[in-house]
C-alpha atoms as a PDB file:
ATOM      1  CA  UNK A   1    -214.039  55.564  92.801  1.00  0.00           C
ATOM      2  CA  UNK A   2    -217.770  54.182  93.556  1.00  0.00           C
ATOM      3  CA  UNK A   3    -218.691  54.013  96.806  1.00  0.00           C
ATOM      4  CA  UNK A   4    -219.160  50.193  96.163  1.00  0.00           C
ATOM      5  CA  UNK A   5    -214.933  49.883  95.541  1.00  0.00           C
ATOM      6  CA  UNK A   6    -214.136  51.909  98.113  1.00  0.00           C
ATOM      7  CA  UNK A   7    -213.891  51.649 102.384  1.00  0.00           C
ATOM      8  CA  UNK A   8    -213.450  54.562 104.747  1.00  0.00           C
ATOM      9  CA  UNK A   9    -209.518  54.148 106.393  1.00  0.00           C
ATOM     10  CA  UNK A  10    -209.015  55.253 109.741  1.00  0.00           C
ATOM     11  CA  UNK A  11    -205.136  55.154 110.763  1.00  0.00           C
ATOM     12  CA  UNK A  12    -203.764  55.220 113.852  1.00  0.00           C
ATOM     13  CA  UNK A  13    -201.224  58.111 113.428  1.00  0.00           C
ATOM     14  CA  UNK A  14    -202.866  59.884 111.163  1.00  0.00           C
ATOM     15  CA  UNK A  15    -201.155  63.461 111.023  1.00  0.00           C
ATOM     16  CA  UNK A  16    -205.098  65.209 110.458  1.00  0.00           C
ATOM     17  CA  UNK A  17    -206.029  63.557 113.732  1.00  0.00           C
ATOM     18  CA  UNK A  18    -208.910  60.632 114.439  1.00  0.00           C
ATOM     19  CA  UNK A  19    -211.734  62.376 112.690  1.00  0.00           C
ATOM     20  CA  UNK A  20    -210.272  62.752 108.960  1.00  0.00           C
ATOM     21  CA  UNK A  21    -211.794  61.129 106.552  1.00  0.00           C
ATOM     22  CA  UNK A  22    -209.448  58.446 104.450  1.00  0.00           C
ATOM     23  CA  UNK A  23    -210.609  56.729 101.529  1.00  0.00           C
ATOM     24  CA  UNK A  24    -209.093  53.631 100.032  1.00  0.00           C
ATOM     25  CA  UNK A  25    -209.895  50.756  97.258  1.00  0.00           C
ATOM     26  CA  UNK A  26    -211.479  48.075  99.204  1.00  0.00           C
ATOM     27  CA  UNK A  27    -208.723  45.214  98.521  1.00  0.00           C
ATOM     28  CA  UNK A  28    -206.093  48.052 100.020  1.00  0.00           C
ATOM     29  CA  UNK A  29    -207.692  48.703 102.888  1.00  0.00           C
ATOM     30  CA  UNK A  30    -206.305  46.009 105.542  1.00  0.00           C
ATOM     31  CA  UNK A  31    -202.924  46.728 104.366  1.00  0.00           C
ATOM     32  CA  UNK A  32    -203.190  49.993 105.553  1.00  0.00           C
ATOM     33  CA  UNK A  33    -204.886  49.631 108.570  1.00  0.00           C
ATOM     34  CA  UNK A  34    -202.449  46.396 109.507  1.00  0.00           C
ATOM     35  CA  UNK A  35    -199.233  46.812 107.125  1.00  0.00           C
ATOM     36  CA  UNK A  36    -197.156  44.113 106.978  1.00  0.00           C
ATOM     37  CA  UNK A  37    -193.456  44.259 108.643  1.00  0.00           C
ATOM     38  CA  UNK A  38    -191.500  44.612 105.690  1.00  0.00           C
ATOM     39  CA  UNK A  39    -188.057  42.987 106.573  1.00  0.00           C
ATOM     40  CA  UNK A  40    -184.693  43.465 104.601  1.00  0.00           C
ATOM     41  CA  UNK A  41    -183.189  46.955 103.477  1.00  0.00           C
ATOM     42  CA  UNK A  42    -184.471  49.686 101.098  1.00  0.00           C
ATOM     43  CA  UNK A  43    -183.094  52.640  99.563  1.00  0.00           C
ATOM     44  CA  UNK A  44    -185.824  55.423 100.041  1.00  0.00           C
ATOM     45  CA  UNK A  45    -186.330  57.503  97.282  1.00  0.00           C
ATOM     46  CA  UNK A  46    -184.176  60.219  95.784  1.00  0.00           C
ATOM     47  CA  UNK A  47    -185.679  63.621  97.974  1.00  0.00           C
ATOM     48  CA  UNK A  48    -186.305  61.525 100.950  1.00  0.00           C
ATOM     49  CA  UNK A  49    -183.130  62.456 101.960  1.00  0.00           C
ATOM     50  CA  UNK A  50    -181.769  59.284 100.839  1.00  0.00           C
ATOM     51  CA  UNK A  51    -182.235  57.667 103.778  1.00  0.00           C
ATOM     52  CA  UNK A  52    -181.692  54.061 104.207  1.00  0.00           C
ATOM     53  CA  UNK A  53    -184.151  51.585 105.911  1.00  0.00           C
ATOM     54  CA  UNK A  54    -183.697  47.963 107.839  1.00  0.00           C
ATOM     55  CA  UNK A  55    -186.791  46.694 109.357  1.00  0.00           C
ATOM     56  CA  UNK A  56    -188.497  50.067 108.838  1.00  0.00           C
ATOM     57  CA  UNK A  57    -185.418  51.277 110.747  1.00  0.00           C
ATOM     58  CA  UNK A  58    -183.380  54.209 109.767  1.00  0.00           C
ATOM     59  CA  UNK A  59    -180.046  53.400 109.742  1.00  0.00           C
ATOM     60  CA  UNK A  60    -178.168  55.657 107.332  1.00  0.00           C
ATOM     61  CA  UNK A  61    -177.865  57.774 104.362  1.00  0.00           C
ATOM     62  CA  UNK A  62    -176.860  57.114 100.997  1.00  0.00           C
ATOM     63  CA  UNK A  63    -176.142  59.781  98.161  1.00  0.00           C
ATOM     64  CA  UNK A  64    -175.184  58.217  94.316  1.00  0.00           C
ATOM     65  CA  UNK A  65    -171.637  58.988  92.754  1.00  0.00           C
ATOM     66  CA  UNK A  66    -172.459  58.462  88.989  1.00  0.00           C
ATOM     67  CA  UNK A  67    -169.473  58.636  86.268  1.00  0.00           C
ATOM     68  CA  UNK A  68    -171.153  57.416  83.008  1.00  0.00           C
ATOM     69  CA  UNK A  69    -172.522  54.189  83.053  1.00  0.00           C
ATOM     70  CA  UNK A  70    -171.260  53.777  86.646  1.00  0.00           C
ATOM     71  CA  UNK A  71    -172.748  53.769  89.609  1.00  0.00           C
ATOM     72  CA  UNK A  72    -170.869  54.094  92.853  1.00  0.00           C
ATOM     73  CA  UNK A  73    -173.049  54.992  96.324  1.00  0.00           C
ATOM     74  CA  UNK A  74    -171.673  56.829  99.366  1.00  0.00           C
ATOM     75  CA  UNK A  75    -173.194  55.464 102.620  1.00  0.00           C
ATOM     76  CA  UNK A  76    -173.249  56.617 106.117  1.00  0.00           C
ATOM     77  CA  UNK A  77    -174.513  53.888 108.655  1.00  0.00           C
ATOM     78  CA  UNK A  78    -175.496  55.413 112.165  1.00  0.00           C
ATOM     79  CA  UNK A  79    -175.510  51.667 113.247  1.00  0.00           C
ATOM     80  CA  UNK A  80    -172.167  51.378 113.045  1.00  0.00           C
ATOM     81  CA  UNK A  81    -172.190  48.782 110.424  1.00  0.00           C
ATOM     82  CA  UNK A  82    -170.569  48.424 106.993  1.00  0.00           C
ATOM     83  CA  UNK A  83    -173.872  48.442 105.346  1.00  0.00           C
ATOM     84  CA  UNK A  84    -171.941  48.098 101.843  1.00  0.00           C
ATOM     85  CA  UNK A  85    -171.524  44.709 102.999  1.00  0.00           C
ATOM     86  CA  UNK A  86    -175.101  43.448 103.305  1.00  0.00           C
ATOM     87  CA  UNK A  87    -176.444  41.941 100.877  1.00  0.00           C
ATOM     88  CA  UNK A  88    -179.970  43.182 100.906  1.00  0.00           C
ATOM     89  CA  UNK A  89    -178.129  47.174 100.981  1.00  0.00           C
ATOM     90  CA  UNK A  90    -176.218  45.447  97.508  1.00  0.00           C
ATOM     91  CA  UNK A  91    -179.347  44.390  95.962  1.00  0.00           C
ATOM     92  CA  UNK A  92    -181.019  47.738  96.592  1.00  0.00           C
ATOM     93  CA  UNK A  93    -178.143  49.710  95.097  1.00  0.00           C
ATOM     94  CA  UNK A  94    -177.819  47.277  91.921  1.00  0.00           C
ATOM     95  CA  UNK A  95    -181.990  47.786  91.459  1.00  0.00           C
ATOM     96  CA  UNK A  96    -181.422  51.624  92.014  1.00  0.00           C
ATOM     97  CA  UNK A  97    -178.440  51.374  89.388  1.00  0.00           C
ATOM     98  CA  UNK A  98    -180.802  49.574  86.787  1.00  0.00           C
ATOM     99  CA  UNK A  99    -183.491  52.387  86.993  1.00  0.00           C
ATOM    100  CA  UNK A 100    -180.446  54.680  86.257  1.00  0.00           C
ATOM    101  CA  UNK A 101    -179.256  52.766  83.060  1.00  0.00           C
ATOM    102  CA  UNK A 102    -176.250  52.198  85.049  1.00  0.00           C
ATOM    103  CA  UNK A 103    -174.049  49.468  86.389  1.00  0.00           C
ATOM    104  CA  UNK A 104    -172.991  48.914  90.404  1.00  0.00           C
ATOM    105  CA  UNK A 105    -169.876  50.044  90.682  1.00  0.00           C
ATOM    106  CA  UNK A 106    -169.460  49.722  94.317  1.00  0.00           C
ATOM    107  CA  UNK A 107    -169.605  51.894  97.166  1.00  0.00           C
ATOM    108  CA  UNK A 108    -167.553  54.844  98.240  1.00  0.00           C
END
C-alpha cells in the first residue's frame, strides 16, 4: 500500500500495547479508530465458537443442525430470552442458511 493510501492506526485496546504500529487504507481509518455501534443481532462466524451477538453483546451460542437442504439451529441464550423469536436472530439464521445452500428450517 503507498504511503500516500495509507494512515498509521492507533487503537485503544490494542492487545501489542500503545506503541505498535497499525496500518490502515486511509478511507478505513476513522472506522477503526471510532467504529460505529452496530445495533441488531449477528451470528459470529463458524470457529468463533458460534457465539451470538446483540448490541456487540454476547448473549448466547448457536451450533447448526443440517439434514439435507435443511437448516435447523440450536441456541442457548444466557439472557434468558427466546432468541429464536427475534427477528433480527431469524434473519441471521436464514442469511447463514443461504451461504449453506440450505433452507431455515427453524430452531431446535
Amino acid at each position: 500500500m503507498s504511503p500516500a493510501r495509507r494512515v498509521e492506526v492507533v487503537l485503544a485496546d490494542d492487545p501489542a500495547g500503545p506503541r505498535a504500529k497499525r496500518w490502515a487504507v486511509a478511507a478505513d481509518g476513522a472506522a477503526l479508530t471510532d467504529p460505529p455501534n452496530p445495533a441488531g443481532a449477528r451470528l459470529l462466524a463458524r470457529f468463533d465458537p458460534y457465539l451470538q451477538t446483540w448490541d456487540r453483546e454476547l448473549v448466547g451460542t448457536w451450533r447448526p443442525r443440517a439434514s439435507g437442504r435443511r437448516l435447523r439451529l440450536a441456541t442457548v441464550s444466557w439472557t434468558g430470552e427466546d432468541l429464536s423469536q427475534d427477528a433480527a436472530v431469524v434473519e441471521q439464521a436464514e442469511a447463514l442458511a443461504g451461504t449453506r445452500g440450505q433452507e431455515l428450517a427453524g430452531f431446535v
